[in-house]
Each structure stands twice: as C-alpha cells, then as structure tokens.
N, C-alpha and C. Protein backbone atom coordinates (compact mmCIF):
# COMPACT_ATOMS: atom_id res chain seq x y z
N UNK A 1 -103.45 91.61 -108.34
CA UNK A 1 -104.57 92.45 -108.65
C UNK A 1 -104.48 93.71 -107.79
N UNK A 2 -104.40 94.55 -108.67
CA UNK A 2 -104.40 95.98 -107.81
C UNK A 2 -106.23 96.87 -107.27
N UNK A 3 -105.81 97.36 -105.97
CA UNK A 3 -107.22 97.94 -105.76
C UNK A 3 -107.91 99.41 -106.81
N UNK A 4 -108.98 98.79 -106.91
CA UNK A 4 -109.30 100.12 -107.93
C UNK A 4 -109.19 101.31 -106.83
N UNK A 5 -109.22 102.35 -107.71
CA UNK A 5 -109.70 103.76 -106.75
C UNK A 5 -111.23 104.20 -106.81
N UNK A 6 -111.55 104.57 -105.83
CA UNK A 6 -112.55 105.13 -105.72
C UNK A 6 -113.64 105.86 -106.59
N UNK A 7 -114.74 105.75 -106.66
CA UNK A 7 -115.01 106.01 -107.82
C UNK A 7 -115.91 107.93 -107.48
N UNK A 8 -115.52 108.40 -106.79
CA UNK A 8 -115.94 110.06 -106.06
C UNK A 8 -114.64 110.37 -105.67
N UNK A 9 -114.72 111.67 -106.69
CA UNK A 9 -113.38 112.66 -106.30
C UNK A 9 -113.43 113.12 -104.63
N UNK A 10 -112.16 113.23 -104.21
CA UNK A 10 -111.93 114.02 -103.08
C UNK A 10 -110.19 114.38 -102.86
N UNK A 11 -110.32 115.08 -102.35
CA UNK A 11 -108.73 115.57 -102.32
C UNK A 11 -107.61 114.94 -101.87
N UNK A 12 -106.76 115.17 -102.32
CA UNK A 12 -105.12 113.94 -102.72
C UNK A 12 -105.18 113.48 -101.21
N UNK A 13 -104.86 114.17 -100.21
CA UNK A 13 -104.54 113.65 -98.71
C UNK A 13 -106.03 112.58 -98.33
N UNK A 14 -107.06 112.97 -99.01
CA UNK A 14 -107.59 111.75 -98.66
C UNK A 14 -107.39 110.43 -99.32
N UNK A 15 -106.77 110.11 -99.75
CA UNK A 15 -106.52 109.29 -100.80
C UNK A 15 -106.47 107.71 -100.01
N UNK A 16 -105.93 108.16 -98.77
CA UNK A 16 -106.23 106.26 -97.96
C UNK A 16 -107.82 106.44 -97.20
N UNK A 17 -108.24 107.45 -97.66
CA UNK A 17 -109.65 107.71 -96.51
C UNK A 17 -110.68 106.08 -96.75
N UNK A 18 -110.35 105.41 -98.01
CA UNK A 18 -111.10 104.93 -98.02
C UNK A 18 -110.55 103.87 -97.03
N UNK A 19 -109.53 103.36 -97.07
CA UNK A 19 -109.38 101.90 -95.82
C UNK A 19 -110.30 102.33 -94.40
N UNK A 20 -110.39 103.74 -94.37
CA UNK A 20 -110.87 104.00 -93.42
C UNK A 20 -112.39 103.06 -93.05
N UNK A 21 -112.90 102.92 -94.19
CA UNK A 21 -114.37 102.60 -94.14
C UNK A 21 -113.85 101.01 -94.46
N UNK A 22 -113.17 100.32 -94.57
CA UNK A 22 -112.75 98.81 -95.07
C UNK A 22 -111.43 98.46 -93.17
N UNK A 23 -111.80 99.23 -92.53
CA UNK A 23 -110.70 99.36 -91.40
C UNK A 23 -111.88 98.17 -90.17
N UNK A 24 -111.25 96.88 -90.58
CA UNK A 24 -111.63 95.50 -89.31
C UNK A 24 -111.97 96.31 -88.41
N UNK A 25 -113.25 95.73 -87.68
CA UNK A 25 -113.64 96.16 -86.04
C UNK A 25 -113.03 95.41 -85.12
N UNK A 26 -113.12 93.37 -85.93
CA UNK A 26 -112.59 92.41 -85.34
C UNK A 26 -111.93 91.54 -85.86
N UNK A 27 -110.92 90.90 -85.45
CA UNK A 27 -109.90 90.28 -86.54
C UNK A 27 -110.87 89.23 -86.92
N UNK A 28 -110.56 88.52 -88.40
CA UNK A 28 -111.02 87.27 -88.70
C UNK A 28 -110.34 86.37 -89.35
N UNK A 29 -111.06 84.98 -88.99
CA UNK A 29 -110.10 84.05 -88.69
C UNK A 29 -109.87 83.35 -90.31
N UNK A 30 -108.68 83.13 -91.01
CA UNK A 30 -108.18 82.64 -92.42
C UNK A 30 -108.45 81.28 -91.96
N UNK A 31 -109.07 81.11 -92.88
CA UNK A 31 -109.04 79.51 -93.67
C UNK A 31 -107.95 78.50 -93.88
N UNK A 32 -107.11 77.99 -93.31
CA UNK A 32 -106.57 77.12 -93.93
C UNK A 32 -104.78 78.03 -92.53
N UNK A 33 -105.57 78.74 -91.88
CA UNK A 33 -104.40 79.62 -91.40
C UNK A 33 -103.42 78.52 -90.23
N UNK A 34 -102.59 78.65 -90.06
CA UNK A 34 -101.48 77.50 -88.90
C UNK A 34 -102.31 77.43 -87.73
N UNK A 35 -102.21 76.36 -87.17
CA UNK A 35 -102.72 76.23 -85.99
C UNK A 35 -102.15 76.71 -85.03
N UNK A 36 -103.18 77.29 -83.90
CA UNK A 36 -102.67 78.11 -82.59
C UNK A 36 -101.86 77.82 -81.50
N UNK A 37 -100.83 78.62 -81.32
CA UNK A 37 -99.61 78.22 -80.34
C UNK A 37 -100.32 77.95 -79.09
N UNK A 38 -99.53 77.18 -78.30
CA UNK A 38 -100.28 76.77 -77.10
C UNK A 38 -100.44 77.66 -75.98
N UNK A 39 -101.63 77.28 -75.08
CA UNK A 39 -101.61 78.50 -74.02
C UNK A 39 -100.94 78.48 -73.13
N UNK A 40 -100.67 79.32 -72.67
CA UNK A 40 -99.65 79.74 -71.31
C UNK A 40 -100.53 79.83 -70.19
N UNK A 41 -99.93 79.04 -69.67
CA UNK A 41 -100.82 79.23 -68.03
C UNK A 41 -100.58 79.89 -66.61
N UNK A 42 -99.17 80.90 -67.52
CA UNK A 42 -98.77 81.68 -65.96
C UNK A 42 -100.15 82.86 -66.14
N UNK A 43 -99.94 83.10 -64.68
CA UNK A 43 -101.45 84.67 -64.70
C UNK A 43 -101.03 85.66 -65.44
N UNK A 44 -102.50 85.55 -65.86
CA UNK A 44 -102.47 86.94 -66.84
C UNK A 44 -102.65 88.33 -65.86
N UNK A 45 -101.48 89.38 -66.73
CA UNK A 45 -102.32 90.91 -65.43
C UNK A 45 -103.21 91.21 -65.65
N UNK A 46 -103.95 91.57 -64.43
CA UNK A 46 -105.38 92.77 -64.97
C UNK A 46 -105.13 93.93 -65.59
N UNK A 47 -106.06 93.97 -66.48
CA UNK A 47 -105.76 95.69 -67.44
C UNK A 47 -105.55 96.76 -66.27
N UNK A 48 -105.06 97.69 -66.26
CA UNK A 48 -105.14 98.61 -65.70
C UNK A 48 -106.79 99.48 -65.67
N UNK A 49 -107.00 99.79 -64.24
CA UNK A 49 -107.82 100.77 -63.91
C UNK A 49 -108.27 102.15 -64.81
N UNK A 50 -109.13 102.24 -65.08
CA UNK A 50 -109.56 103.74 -65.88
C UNK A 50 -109.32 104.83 -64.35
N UNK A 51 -108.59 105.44 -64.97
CA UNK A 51 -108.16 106.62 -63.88
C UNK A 51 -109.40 108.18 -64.13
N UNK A 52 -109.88 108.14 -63.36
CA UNK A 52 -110.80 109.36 -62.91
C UNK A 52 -110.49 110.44 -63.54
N UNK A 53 -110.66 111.70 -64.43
CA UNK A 53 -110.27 112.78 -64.92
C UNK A 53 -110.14 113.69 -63.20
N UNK A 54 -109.81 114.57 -63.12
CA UNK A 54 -109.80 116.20 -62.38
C UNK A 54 -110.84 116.59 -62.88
N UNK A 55 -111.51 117.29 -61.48
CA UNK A 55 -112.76 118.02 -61.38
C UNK A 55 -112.68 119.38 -61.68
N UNK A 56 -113.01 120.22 -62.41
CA UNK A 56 -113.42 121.59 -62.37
C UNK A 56 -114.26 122.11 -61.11
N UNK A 57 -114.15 123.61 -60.79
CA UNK A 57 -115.24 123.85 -60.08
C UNK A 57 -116.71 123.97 -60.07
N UNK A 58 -117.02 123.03 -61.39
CA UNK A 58 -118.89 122.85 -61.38
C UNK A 58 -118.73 121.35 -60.77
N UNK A 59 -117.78 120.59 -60.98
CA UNK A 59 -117.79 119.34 -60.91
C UNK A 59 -117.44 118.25 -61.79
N UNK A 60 -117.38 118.79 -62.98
CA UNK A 60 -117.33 118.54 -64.36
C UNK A 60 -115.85 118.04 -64.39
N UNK A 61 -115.19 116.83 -65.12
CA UNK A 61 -113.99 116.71 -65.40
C UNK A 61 -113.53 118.16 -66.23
N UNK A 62 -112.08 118.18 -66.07
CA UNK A 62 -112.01 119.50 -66.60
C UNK A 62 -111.62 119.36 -68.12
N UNK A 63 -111.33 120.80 -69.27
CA UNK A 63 -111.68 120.77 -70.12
C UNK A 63 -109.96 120.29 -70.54
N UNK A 64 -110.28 119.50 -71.62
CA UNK A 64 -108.58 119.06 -72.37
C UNK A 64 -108.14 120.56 -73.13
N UNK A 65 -107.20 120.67 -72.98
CA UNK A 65 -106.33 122.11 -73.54
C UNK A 65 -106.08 121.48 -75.08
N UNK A 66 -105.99 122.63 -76.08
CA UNK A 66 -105.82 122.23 -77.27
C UNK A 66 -104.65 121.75 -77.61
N UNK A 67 -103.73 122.00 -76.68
CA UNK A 67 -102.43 121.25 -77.15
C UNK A 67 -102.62 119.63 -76.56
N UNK A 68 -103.31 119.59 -75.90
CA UNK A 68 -103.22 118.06 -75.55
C UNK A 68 -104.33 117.54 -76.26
N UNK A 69 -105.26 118.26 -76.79
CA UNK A 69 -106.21 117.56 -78.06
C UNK A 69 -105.18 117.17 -78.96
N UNK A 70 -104.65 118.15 -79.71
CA UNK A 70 -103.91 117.54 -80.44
C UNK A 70 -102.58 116.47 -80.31
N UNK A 71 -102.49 116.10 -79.64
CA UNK A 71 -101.07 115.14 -79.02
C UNK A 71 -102.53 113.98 -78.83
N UNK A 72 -103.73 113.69 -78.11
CA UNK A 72 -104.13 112.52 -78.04
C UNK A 72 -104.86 112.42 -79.47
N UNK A 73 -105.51 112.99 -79.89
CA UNK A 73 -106.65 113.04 -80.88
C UNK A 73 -106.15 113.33 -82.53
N UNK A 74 -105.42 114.15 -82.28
CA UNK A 74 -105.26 114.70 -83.95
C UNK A 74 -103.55 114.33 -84.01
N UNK A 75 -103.39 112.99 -84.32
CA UNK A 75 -102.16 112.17 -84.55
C UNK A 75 -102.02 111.48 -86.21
N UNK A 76 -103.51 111.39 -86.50
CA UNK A 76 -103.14 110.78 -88.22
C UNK A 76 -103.82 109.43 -87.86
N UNK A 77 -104.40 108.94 -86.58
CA UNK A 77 -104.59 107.75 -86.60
C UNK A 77 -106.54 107.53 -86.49
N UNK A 78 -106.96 106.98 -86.85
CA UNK A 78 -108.60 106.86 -86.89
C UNK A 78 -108.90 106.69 -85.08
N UNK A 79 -110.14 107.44 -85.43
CA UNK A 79 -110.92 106.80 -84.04
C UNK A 79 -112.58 106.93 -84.53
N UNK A 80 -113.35 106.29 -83.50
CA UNK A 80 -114.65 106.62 -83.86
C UNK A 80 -115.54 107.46 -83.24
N UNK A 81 -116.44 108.39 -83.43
CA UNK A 81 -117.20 109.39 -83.02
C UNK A 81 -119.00 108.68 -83.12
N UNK A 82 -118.91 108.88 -82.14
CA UNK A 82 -120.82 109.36 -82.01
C UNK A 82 -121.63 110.23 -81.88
N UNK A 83 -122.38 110.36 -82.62
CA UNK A 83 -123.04 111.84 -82.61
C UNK A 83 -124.37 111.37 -81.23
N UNK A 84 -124.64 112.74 -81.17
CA UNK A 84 -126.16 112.80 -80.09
C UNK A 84 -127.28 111.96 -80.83
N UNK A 85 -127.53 111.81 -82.43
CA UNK A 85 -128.37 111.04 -83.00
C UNK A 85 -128.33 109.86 -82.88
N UNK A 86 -126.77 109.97 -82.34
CA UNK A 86 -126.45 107.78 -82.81
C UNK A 86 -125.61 107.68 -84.12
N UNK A 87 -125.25 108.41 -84.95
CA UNK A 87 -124.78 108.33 -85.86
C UNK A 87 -123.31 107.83 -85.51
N UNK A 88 -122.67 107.01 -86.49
CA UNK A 88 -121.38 106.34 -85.84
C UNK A 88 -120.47 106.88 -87.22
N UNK A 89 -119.30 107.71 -86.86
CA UNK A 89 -118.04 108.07 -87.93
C UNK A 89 -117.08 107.33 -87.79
N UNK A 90 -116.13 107.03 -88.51
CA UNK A 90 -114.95 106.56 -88.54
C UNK A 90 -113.88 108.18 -88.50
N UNK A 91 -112.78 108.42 -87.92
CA UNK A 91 -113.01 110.33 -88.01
C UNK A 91 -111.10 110.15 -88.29
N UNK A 92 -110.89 110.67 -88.57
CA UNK A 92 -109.11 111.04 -88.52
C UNK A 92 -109.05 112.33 -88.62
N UNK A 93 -107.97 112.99 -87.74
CA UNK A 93 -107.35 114.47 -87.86
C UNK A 93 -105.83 114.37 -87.77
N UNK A 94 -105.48 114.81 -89.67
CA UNK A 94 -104.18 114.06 -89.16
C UNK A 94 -103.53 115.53 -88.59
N UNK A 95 -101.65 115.73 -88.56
CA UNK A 95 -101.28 116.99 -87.60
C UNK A 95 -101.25 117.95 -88.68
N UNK A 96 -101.73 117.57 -89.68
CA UNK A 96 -101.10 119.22 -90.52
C UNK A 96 -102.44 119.69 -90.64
N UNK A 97 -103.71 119.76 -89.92
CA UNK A 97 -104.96 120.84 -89.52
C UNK A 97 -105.72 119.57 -90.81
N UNK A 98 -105.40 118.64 -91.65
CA UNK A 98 -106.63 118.47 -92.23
C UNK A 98 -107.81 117.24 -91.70
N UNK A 99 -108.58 117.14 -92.04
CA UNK A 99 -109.85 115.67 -91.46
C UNK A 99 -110.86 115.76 -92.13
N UNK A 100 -111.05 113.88 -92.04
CA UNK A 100 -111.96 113.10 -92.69
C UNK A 100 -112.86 112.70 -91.47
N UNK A 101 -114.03 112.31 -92.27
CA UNK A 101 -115.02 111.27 -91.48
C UNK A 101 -115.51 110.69 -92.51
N UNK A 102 -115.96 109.64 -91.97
CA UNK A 102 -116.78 108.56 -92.87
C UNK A 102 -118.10 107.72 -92.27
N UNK A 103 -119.26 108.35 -91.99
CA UNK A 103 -120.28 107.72 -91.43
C UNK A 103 -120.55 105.94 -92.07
N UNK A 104 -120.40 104.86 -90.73
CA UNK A 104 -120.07 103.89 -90.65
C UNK A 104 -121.49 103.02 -91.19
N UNK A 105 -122.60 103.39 -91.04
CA UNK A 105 -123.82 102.66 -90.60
C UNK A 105 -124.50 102.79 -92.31
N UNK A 106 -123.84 104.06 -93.32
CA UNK A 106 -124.54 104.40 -94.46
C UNK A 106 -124.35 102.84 -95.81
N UNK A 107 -124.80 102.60 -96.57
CA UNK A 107 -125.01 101.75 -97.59
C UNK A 107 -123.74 102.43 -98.34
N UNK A 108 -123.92 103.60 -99.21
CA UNK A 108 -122.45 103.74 -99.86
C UNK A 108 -121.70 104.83 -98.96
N UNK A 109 -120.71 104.83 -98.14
CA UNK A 109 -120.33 105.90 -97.26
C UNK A 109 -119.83 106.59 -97.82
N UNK A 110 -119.91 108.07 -97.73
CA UNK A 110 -119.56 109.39 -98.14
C UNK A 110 -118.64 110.30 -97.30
N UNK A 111 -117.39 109.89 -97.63
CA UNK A 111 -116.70 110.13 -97.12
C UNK A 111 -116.68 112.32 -97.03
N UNK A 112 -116.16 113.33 -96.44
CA UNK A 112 -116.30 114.48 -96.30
C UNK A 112 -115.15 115.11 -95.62
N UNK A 113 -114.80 116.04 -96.04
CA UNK A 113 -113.08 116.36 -95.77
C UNK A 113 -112.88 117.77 -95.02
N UNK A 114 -111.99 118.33 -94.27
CA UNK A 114 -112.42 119.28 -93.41
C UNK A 114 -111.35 119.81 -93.07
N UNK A 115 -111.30 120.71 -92.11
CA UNK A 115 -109.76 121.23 -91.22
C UNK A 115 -110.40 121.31 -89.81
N UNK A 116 -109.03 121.76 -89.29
CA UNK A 116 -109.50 122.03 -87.87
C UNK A 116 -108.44 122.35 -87.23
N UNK A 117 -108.25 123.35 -86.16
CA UNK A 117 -107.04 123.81 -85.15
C UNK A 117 -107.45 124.47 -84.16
N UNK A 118 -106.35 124.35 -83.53
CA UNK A 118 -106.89 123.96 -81.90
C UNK A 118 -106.46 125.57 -81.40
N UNK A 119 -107.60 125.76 -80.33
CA UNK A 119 -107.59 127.20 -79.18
C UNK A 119 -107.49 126.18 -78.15
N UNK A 120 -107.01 127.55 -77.22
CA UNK A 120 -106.83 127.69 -76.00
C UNK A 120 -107.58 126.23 -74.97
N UNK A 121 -108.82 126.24 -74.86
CA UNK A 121 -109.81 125.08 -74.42
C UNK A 121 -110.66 124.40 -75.50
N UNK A 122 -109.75 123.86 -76.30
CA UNK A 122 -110.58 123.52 -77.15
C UNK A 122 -110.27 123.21 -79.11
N UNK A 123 -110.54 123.15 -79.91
CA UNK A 123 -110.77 123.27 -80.72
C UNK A 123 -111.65 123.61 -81.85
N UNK A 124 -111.72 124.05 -83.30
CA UNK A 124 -112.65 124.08 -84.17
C UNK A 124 -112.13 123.61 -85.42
N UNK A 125 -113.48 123.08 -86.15
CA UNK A 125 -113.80 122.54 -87.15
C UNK A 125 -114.47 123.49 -88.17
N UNK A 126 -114.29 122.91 -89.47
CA UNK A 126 -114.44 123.71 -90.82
C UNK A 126 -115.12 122.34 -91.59
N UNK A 127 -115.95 121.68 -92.53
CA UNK A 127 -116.48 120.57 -93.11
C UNK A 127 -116.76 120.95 -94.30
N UNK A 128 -116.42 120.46 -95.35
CA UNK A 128 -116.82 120.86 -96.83
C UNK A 128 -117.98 120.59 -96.37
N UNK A 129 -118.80 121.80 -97.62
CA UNK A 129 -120.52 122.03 -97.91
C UNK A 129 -120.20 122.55 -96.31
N UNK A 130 -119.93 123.63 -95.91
CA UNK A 130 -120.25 124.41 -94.76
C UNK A 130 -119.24 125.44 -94.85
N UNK A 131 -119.43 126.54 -94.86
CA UNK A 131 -118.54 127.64 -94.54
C UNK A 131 -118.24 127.98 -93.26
N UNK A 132 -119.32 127.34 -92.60
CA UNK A 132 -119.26 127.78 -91.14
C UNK A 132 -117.65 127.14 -89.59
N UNK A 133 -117.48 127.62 -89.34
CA UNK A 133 -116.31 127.33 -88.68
C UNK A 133 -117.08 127.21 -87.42
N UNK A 134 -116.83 125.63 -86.52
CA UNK A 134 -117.75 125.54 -85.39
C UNK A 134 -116.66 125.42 -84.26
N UNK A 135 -116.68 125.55 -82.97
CA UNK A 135 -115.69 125.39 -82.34
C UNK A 135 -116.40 124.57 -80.42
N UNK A 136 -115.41 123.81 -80.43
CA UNK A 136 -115.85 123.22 -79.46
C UNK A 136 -114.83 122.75 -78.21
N UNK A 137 -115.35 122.35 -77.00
CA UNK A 137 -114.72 121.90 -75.66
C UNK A 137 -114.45 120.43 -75.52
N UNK A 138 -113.57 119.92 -75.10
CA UNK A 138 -113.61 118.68 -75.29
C UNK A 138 -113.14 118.20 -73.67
N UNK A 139 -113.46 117.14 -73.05
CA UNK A 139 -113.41 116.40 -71.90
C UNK A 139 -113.55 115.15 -71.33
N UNK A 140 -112.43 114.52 -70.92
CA UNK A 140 -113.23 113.42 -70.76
C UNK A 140 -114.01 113.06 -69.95
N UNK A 141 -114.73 111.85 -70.04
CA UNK A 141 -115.97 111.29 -69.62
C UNK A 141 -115.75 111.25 -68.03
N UNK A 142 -116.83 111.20 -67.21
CA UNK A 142 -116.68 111.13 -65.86
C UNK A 142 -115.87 110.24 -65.29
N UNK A 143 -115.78 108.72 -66.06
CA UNK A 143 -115.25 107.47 -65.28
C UNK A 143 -113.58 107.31 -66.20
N UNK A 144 -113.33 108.56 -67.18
CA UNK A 144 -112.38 108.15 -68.31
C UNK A 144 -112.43 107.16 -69.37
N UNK A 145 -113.38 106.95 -69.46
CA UNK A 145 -113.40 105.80 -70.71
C UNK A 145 -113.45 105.95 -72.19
N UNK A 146 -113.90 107.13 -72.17
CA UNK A 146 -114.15 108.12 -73.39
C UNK A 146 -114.07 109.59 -73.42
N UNK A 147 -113.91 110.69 -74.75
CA UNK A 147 -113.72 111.41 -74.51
C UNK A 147 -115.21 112.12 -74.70
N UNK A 148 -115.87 113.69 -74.01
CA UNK A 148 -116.89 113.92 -74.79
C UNK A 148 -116.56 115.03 -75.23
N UNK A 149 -116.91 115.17 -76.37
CA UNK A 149 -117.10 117.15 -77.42
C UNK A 149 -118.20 117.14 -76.93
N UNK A 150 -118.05 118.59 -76.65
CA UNK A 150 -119.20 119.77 -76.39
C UNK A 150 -119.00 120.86 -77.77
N UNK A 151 -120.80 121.09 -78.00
CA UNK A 151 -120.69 122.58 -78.52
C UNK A 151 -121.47 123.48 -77.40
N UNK A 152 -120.59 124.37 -77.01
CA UNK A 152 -121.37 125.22 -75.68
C UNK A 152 -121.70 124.14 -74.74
N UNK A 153 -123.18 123.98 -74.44
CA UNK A 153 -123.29 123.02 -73.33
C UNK A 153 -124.05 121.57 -74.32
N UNK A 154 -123.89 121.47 -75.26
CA UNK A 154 -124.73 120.73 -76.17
C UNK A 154 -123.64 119.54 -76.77
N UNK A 155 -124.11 118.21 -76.31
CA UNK A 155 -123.37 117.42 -76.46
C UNK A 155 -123.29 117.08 -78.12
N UNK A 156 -121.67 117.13 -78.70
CA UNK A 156 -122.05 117.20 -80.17
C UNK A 156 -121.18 115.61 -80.37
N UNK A 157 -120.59 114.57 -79.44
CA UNK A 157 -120.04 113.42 -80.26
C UNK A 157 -119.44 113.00 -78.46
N UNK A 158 -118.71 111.72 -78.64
CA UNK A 158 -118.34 111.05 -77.94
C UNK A 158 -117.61 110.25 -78.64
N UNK A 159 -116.03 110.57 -78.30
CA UNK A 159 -115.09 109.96 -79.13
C UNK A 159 -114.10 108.57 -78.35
N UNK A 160 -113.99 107.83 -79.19
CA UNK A 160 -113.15 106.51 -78.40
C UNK A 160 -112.21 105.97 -79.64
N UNK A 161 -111.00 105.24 -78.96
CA UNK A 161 -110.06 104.65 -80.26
C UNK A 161 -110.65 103.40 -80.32
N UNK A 162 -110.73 102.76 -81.87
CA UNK A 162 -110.84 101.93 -81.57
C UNK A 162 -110.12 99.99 -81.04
C-alpha cells in the first residue's frame, strides 16, 4: 500500500514536509517484536558536560556568525522551535536557502514554506503570505543547551534538535 499525498498543494521541495509532522518524538515498542538482547553491566560513560558559550561584552553569550548558523542549523535536517507564545514547530532549513515549518500542537497542521540566508551576525527569513523579509541574531543559551533567535532584543523562538 502506497502513502497517499497530501491533500494541500505546496511546492515540489516540500514534498517530504509532511513526515515532518508524522516524525516519532519517542520510539515505540512493535508487537510481536524479538526479545531484548541482554544487558551489559560494564559502566556506562556520563554524557558529556554542556560547555558554557563565550561572553560578549554585555555579558551575553556571543552572537553565532551566519556561517556557523548555517553549518549547525540549516543542514536539511528537522529541529524544533518555540515561539515566545509557546507555540511548538517542527522547522527545517535545508542548504539551498529554502524552509518549512509545521506547527506541532494544530489539529490539521499547515505546513508554510519560506527562504532564508544568512548575514554577517545572523540571519533572515522570508514566509509565504508575508512579503516582509525579517532578520534576526541567533545565540546560544546561557548554560548551552539550546539555541535562542532574537528579533532586535525581542525573543522570537528557542531552537533545539530533536
């Protein structure tokens, strides 16, 4: 049985956008699946430490350069975004400037398609149904655990893989 397609046009490169919204948070367990290899009882390592970002001179971790946005962030691979509302995306930017999101929490998700390329400190975004080109700072979080977008001083998302 093959998967139907989608039933709302959107443009050819989105065309896997939808696994995006069908993309496991947590594996689950098959029915009838082999039983589990046995445990090992040498020590396990500890994860590694979240390493501290570099301080700017306000204090602030400092800002990620757009070439290293794009090398962590805009690879083709999903991550998830939070907006200041709470709103939760599923987001991809793949490398040739285009991106999806797919708000996670909606009944039928609507998926929305976009561009984006990177300046100097930073990057900007373009979103169908907007002409407007927004551009923003990006940094990570005080302890490194996450990354945050800024617009100006206005927190616009908080991004993590998942």
């Amino acid at each position: 049985m093959t998967p139907s397609a989608p039933s709302f046009p959107f443009p050819r490169f989105l065309s896997g956008l939808a696994l995006l919204v069908a993309l496991p948070t947590t594996a689950v367990a098959q029915q009838g699946a082999p039983a589990a290899a046995p445990v090992s009882t040498a020590p396990v390592a500890a994860a590694p430490a979240l390493r501290k970002p570099a301080l700017d001179r306000h204090g602030m971790p400092e800002k990620l350069t757009g070439e290293r946005i794009r090398e962590t962030w805009f690879d083709g691979r999903p991550f998830t975004a939070v907006g200041p509302d709470g709103t939760v995306y599923r987001m991809v930017f793949t490398p040739d400037g285009k991106a999806a999101r797919v708000p996670l929490a909606a009944k039928k998700p609507k998926p929305t398609a976009g561009f984006w390329r990177v300046i100097a400190e930073g990057y900007c975004s373009r979103w169908t149904g907007s002409n407007r080109e927004k551009c923003f700072n990006v940094r990570p979080s005080e302890d490194g655990s996450e990354t945050l977008v800024r617009f100006g001083q206005q927190m616009a998302a908080k991004w993590q893989r998942p």
